[in-house]
N, C-alpha and C. Protein backbone atom coordinates (compact mmCIF):
# COMPACT_ATOMS: atom_id res chain seq x y z
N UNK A 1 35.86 14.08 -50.93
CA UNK A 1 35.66 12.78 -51.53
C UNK A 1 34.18 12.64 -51.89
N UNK A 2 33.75 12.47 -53.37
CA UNK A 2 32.46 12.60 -53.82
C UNK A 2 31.56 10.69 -53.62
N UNK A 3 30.83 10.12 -53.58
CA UNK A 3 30.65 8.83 -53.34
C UNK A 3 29.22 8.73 -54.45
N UNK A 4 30.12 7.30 -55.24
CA UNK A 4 29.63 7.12 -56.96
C UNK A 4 28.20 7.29 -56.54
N UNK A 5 27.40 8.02 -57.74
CA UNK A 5 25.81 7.58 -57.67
C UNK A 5 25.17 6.67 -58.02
N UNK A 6 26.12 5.55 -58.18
CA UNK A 6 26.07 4.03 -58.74
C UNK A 6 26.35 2.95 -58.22
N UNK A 7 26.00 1.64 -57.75
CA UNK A 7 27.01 0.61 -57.14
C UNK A 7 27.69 0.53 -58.27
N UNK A 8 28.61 -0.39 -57.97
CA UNK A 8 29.75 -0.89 -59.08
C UNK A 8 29.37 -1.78 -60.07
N UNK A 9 28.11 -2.91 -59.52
CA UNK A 9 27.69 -3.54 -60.36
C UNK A 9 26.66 -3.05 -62.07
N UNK A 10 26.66 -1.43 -61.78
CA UNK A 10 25.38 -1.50 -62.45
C UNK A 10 26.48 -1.54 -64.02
N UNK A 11 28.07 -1.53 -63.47
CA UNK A 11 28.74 -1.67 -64.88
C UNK A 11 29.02 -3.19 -65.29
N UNK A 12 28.26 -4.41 -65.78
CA UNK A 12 28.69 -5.25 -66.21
C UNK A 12 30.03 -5.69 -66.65
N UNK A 13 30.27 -7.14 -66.15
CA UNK A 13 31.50 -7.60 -66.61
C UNK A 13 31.36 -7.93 -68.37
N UNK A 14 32.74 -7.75 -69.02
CA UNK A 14 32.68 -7.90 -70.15
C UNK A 14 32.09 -9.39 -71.02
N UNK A 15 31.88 -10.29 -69.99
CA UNK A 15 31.30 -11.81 -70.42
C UNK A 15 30.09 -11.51 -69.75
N UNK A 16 29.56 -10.94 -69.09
CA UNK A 16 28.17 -10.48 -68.35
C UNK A 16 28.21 -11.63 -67.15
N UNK A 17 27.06 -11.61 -66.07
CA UNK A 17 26.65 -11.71 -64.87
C UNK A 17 26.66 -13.11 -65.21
N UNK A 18 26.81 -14.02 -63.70
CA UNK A 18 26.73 -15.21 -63.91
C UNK A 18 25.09 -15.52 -62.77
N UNK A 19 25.09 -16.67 -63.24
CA UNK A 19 23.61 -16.97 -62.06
C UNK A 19 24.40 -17.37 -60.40
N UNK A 20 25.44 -17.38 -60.17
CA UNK A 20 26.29 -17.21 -58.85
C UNK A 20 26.08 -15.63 -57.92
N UNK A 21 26.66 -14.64 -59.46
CA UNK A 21 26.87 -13.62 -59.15
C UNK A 21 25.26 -13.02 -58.50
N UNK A 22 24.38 -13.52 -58.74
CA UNK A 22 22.75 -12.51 -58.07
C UNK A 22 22.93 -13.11 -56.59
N UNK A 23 23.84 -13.83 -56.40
CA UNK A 23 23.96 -14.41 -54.82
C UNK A 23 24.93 -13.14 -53.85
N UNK A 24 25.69 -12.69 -54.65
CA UNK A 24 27.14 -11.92 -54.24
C UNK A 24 27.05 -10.70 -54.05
N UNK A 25 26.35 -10.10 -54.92
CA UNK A 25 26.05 -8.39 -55.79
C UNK A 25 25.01 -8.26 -54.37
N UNK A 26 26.17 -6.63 -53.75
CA UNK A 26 25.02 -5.95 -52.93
C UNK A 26 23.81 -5.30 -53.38
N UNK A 27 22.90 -4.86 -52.86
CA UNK A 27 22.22 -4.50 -53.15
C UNK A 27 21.30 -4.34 -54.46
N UNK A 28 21.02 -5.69 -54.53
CA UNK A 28 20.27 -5.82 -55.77
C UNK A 28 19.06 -5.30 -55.52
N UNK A 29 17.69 -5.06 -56.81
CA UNK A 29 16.90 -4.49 -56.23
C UNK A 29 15.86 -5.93 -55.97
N UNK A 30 14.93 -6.12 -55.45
CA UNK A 30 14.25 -7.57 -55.48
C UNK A 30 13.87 -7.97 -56.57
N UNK A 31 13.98 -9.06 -56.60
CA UNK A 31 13.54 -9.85 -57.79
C UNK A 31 13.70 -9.64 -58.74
N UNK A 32 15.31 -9.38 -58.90
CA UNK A 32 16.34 -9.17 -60.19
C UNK A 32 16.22 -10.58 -60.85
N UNK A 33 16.55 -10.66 -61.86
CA UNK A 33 16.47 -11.85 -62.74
C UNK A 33 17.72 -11.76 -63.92
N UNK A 34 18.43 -12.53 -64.10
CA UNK A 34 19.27 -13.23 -65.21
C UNK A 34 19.17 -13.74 -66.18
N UNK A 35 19.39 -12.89 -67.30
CA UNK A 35 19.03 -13.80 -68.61
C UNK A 35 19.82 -13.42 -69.54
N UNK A 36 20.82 -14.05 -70.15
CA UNK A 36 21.85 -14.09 -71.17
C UNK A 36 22.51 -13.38 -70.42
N UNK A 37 23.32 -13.55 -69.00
CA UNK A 37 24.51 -12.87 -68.34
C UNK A 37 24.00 -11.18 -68.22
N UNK A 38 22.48 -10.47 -68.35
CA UNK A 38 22.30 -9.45 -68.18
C UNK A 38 21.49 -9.64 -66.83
N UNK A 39 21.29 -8.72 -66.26
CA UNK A 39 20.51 -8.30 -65.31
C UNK A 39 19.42 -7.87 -65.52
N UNK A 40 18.33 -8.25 -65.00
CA UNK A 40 16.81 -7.28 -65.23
C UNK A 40 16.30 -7.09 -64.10
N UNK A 41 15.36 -6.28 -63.86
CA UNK A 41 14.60 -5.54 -62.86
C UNK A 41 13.09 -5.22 -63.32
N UNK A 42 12.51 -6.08 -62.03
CA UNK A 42 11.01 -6.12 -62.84
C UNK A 42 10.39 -4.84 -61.84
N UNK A 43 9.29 -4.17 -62.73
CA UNK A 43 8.36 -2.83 -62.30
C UNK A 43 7.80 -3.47 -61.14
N UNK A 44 6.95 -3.07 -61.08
CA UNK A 44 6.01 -3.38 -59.92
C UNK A 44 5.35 -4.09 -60.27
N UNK A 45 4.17 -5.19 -59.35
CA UNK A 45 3.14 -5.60 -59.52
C UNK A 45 1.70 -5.24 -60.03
N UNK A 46 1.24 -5.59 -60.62
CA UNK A 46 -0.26 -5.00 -60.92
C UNK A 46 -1.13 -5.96 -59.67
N UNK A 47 -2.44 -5.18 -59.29
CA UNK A 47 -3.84 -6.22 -58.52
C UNK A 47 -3.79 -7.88 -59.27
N UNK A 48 -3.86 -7.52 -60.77
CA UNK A 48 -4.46 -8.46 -61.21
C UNK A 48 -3.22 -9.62 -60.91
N UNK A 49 -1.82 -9.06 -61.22
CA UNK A 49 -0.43 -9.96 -61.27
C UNK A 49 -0.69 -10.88 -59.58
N UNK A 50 -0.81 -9.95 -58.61
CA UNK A 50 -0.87 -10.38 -57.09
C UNK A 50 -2.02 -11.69 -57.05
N UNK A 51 -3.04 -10.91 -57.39
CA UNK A 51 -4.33 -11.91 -57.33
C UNK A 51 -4.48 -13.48 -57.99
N UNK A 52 -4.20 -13.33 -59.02
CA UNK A 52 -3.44 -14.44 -59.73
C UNK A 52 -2.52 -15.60 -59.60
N UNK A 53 -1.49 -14.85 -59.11
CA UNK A 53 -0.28 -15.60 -58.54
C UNK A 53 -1.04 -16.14 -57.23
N UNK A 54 -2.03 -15.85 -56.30
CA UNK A 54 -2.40 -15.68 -55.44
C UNK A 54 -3.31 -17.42 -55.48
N UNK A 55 -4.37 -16.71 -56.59
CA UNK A 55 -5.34 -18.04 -56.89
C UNK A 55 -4.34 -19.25 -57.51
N UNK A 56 -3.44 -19.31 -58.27
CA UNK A 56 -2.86 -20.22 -58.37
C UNK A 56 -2.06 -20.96 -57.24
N UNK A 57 -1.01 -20.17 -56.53
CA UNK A 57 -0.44 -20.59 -55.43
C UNK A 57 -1.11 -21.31 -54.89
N UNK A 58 -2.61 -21.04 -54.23
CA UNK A 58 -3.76 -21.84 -52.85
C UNK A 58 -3.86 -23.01 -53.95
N UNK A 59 -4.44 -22.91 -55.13
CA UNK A 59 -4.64 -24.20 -55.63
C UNK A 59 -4.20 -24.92 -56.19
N UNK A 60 -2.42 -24.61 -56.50
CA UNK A 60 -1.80 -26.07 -56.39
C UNK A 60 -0.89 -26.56 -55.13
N UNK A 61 -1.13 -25.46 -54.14
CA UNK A 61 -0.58 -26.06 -52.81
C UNK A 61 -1.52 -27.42 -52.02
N UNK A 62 -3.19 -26.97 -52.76
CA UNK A 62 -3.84 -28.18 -52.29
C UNK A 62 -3.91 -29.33 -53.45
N UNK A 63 -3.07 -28.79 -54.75
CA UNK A 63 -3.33 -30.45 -55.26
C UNK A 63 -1.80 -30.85 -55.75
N UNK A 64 -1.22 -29.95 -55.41
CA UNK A 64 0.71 -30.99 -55.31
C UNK A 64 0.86 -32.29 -54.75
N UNK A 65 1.13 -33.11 -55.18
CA UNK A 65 1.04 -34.55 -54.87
C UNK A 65 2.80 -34.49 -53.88
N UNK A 66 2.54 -35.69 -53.09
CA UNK A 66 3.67 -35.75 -52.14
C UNK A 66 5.05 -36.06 -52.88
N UNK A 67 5.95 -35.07 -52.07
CA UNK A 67 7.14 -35.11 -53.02
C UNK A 67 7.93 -34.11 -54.09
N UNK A 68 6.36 -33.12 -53.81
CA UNK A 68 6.66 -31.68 -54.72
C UNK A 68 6.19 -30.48 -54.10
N UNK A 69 6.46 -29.62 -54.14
CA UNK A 69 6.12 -28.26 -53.60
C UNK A 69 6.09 -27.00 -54.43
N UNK A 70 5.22 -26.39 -54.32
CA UNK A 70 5.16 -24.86 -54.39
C UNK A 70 5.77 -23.75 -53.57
N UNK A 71 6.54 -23.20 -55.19
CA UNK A 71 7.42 -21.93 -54.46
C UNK A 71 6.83 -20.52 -55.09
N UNK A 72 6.10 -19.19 -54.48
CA UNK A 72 6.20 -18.65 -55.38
C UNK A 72 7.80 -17.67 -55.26
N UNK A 73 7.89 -17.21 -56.19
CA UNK A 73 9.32 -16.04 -56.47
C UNK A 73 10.43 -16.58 -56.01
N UNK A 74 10.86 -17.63 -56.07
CA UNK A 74 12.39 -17.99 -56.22
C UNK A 74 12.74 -18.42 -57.86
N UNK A 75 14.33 -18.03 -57.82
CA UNK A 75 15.02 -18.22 -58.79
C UNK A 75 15.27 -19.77 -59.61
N UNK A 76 15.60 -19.61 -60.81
CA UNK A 76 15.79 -21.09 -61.48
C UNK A 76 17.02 -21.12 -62.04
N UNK A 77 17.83 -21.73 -62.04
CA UNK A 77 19.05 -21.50 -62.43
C UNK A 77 19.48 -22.87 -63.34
N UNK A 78 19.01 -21.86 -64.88
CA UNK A 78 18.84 -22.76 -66.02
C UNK A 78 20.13 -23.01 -66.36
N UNK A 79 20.88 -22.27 -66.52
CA UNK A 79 22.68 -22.14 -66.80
C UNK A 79 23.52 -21.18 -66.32
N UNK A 80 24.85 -21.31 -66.36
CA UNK A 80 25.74 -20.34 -65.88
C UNK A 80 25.17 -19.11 -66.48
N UNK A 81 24.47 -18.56 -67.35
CA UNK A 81 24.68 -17.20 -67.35
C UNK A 81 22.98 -16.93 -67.49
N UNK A 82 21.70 -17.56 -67.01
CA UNK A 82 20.38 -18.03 -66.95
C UNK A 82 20.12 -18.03 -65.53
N UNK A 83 18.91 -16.93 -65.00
CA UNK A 83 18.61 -17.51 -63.61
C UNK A 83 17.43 -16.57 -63.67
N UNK A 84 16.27 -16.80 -64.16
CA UNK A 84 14.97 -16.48 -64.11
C UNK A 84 13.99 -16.54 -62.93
N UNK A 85 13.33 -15.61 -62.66
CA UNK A 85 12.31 -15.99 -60.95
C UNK A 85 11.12 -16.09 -61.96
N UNK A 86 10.63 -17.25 -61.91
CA UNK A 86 9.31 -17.32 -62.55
C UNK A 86 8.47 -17.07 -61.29
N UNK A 87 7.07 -16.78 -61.84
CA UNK A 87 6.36 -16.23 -60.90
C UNK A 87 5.75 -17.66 -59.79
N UNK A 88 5.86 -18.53 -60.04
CA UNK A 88 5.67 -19.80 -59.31
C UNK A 88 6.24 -21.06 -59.86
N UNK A 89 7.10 -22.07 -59.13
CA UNK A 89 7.41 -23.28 -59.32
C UNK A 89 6.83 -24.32 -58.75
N UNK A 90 6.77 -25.41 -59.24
CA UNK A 90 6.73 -26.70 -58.60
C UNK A 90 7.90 -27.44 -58.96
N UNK A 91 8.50 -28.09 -57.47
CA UNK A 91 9.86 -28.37 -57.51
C UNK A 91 10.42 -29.55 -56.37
N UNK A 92 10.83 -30.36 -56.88
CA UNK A 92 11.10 -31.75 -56.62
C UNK A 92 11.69 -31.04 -54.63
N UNK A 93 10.82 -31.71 -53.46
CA UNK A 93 11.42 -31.59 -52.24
C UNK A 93 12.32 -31.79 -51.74
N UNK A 94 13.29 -32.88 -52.84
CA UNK A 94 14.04 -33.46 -52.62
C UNK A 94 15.74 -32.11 -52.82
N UNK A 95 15.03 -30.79 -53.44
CA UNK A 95 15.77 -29.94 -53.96
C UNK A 95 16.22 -29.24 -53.25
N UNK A 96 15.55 -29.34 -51.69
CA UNK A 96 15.76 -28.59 -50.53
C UNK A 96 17.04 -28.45 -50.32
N UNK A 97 17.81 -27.46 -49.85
CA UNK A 97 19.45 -27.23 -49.30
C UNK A 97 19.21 -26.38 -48.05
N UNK A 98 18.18 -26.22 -47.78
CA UNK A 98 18.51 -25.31 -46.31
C UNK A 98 17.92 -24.28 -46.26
N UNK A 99 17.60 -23.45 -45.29
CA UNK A 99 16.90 -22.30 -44.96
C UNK A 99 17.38 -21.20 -46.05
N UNK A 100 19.05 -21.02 -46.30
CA UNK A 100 19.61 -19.97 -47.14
C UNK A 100 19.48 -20.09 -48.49
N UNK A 101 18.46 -21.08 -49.16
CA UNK A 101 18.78 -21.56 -50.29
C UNK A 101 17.88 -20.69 -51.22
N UNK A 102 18.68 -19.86 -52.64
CA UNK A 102 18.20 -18.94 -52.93
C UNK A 102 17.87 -19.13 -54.18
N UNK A 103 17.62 -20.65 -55.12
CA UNK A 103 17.39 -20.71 -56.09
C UNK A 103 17.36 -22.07 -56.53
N UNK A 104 16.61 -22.77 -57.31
CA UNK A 104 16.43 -24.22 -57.74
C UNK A 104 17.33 -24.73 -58.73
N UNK A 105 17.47 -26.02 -59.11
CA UNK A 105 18.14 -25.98 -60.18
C UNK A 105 17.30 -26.60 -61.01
N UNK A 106 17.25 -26.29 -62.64
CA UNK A 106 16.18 -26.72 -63.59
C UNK A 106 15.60 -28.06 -63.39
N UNK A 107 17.09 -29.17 -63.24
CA UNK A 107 16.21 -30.71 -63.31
C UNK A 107 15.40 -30.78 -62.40
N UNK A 108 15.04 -29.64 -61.02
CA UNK A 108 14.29 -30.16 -59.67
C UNK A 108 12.81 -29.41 -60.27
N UNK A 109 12.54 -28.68 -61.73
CA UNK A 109 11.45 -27.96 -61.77
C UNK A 109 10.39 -29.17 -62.32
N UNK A 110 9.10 -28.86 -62.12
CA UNK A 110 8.70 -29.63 -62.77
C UNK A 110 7.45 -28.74 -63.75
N UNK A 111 6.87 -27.92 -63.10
CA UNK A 111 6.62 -26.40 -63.63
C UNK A 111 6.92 -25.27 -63.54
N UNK A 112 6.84 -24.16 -64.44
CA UNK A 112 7.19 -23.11 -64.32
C UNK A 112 6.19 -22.55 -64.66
N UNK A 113 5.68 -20.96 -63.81
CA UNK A 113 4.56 -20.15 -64.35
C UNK A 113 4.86 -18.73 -64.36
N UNK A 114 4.77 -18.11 -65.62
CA UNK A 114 4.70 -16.80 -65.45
C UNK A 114 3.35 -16.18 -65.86
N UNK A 115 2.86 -15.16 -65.01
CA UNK A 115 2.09 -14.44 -65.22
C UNK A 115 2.63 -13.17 -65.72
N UNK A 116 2.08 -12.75 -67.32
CA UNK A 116 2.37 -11.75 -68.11
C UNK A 116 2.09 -10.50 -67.38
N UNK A 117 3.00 -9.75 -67.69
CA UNK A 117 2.90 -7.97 -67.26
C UNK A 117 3.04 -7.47 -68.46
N UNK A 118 2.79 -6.20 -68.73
CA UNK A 118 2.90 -5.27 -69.55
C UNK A 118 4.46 -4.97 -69.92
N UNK A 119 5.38 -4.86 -69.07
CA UNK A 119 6.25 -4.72 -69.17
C UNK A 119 7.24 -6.11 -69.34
N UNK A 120 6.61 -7.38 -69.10
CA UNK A 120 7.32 -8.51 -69.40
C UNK A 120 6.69 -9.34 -70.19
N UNK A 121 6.37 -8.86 -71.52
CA UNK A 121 5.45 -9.76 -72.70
C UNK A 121 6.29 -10.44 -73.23
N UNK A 122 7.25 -9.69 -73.73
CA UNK A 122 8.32 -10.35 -74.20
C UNK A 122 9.12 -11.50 -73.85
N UNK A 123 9.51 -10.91 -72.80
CA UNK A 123 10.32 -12.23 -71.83
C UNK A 123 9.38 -13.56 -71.49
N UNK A 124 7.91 -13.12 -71.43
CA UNK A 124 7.21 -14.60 -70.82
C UNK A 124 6.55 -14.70 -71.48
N UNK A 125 6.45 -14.56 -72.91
CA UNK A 125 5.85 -15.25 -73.88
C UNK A 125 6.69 -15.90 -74.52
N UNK A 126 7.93 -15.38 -75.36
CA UNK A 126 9.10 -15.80 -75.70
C UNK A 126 10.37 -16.35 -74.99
N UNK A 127 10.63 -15.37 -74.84
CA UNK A 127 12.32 -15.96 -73.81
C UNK A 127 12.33 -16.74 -73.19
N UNK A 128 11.98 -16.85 -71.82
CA UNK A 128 11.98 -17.04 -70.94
C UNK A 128 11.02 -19.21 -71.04
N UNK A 129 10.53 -19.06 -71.58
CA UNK A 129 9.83 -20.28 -72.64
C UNK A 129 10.66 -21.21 -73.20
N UNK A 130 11.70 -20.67 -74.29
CA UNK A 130 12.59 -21.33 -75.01
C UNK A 130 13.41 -21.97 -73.80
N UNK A 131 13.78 -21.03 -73.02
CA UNK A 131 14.83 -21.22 -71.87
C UNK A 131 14.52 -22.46 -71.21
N UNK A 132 13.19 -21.99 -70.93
CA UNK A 132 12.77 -23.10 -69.71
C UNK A 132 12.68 -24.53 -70.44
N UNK A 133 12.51 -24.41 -71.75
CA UNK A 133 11.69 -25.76 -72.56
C UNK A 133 13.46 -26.59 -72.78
N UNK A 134 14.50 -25.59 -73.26
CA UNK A 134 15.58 -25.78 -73.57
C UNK A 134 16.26 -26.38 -72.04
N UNK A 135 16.21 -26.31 -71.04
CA UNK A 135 16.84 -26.55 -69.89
C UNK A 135 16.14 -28.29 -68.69
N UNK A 136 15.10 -28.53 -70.05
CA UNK A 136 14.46 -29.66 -69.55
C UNK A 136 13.11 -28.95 -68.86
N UNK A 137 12.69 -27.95 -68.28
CA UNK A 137 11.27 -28.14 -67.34
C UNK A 137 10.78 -28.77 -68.22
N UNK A 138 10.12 -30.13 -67.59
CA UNK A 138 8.84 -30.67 -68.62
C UNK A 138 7.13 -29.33 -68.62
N UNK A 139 6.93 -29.29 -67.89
CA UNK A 139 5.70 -28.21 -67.95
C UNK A 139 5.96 -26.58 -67.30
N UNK A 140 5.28 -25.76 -68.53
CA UNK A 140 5.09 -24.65 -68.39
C UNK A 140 3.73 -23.96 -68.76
N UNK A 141 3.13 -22.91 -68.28
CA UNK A 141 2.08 -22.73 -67.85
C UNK A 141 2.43 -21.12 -68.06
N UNK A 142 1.89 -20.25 -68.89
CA UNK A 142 1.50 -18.47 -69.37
C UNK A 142 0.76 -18.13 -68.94
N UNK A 143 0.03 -17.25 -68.44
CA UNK A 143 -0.94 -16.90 -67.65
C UNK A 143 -1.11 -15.51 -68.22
N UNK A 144 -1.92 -14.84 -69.34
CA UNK A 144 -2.64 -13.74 -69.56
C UNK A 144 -3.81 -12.88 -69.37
N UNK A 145 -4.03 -11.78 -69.22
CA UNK A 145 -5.01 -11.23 -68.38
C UNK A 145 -6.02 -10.72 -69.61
N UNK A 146 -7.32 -11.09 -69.71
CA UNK A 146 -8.44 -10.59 -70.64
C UNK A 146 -9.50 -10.37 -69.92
N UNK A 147 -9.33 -8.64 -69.47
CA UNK A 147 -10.16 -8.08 -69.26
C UNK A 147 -10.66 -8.61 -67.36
N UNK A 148 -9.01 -8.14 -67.11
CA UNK A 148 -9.13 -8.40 -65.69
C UNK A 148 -8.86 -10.27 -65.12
N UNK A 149 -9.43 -10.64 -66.11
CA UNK A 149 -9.46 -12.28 -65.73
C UNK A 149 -8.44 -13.09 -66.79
N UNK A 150 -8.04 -14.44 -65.66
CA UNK A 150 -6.66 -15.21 -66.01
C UNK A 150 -7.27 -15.96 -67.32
N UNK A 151 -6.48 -16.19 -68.11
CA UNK A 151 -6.09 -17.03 -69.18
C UNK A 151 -5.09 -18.02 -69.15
N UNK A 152 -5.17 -18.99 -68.69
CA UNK A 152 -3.92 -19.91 -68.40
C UNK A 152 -3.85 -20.68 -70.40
N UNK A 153 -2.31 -20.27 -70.47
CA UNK A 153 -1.82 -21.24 -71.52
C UNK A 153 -0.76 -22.51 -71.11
N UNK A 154 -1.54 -23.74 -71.28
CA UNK A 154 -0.93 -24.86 -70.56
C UNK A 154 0.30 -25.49 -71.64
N UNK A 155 1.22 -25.72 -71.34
CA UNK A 155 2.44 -26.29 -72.50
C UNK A 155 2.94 -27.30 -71.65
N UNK A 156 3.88 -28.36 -72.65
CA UNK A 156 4.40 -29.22 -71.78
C UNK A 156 5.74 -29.99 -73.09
N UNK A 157 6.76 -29.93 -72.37
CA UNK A 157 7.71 -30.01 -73.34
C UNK A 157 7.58 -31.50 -74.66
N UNK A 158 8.28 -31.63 -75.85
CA UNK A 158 8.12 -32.65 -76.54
C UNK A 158 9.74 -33.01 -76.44
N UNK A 159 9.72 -34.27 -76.01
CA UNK A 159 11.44 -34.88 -75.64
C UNK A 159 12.19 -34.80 -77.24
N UNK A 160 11.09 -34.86 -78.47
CA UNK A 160 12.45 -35.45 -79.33
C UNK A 160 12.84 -33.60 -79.88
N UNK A 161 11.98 -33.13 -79.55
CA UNK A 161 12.65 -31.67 -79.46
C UNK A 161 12.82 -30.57 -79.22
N UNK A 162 12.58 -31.16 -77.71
CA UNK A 162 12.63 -29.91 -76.89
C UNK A 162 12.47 -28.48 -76.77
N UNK A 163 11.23 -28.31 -77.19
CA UNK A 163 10.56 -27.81 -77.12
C UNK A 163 9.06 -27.76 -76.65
N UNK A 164 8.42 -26.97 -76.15
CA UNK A 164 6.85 -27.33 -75.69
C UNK A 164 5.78 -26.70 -76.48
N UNK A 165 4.84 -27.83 -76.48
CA UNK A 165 4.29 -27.58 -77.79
C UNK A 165 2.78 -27.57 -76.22
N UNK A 166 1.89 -26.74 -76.74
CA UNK A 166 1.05 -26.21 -76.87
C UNK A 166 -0.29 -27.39 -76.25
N UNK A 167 -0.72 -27.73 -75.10
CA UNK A 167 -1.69 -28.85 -74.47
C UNK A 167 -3.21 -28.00 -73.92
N UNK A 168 -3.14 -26.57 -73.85
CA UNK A 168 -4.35 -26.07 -74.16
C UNK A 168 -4.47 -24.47 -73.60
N UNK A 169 -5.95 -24.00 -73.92
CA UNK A 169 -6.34 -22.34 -73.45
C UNK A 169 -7.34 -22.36 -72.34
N UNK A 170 -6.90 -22.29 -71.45
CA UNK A 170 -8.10 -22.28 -70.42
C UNK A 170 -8.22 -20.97 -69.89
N UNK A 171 -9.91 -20.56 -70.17
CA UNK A 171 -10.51 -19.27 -70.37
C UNK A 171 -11.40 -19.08 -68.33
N UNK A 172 -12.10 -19.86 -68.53
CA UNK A 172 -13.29 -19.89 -67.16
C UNK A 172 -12.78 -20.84 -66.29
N UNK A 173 -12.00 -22.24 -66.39
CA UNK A 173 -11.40 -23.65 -66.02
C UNK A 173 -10.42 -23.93 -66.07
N UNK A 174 -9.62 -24.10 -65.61
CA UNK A 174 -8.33 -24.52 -65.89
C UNK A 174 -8.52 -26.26 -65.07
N UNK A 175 -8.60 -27.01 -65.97
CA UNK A 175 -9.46 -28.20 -65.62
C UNK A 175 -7.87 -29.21 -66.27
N UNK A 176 -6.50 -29.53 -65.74
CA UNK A 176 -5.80 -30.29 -66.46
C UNK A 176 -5.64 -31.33 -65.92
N UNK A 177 -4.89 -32.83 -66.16
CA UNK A 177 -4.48 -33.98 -65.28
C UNK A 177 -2.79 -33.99 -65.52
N UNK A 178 -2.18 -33.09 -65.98
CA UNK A 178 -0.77 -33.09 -66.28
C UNK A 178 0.02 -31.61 -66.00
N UNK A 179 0.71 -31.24 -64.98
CA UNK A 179 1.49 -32.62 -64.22
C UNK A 179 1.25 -33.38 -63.65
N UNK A 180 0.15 -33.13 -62.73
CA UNK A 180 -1.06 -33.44 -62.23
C UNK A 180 -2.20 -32.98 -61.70
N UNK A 181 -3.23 -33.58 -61.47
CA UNK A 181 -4.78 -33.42 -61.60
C UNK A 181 -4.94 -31.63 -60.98
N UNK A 182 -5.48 -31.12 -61.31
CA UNK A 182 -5.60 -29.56 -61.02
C UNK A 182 -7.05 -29.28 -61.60
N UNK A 183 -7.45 -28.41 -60.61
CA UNK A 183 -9.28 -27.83 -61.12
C UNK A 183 -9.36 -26.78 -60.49
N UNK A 184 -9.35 -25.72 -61.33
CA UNK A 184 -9.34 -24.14 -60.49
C UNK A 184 -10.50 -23.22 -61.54
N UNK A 185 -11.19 -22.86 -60.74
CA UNK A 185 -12.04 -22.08 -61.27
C UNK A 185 -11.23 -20.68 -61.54
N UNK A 186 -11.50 -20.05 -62.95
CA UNK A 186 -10.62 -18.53 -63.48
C UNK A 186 -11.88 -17.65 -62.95
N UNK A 187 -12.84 -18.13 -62.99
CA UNK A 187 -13.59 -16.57 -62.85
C UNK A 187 -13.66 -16.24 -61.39
């Protein structure tokens, strides 16, 4: 008896993966992500990706106003066949379900941040953007690396059409009052 060199999952269902199914599926690899009922698998981290996520995390854990929290690497579960791990949320406390709880649901986001990789330009400049802007997050936040150091691109959705249009480039400062008040030095 020979034993597959595959789990079973790596063959998609013919309607593709649901945002349930990353709950079910053994052995996923970490921080699989869902997008249009496919599966993805992100490379590794870079210094700069860690460090980043790092300086952001400390400084909006000290200026989250009561009532919201910082998560980094949990899932968002924009729609049945949508379930993105942005690299940090802020997310209504009220969203809490329990120690086992393995993913938010969009109306509890209130930001989303990805920090760009080489291998995920695509997805978090584009995709992953439309998604989030399309699913209600009011604010989203890009984070690009020039020359070692963060570039935060600040967005924040427009209700009559949902979409997020563009609130600024912060190079040395990331100096905003929306969602709320935030002052983080980039260099």
């Amino acid at each position: 008896m020979s034993v597959a060199p595959y789990p079973d999952w790596i063959i998609p269902p013919a309607e593709g993966y649901t945002a349930e199914d990353l709950d079910r599926l053994p052995d996923l690899p970490p921080h699989t992500e869902l997008l249009d009922g496919s599966l993805i698998f992100v490379s590794p981290q870079t210094k700069f990706h860690v460090r980043t996520k790092r300086l952001l995390d400390r400084a909006l854990e000290a200026a989250v106003p009561e009532g919201w929290e910082v998560w980094p690497e949990m899932s968002v579960t924009l729609d049945r066949q949508n379930r993105p791990e942005p690299d940090l949320l802020v997310v209504d406390v009220a969203s809490d379900t329990g120690h086992l709880q393995t993913n938010f649901g969009a109306e509890h986001v209130l930001l989303a941040i990805e920090v760009v990789s080489q291998e995920s330009r695509v997805r978090d400049r584009e995709v992953k953007p439309r998604k989030y802007a399309a699913a209600g997050i009011p604010h989203f936040w890009r984070v690009e690396c020039d020359e070692g150091r963060p570039v935060v691109h600040t967005y924040e959705i427009d209700p009559a059409t949902r979409l997020y249009g563009l609130t600024g480039i912060h190079h040395k400062q990331l100096k905003v009052d929306r969602p709320f008040p935030v002052d983080i030095d980039l260099t």
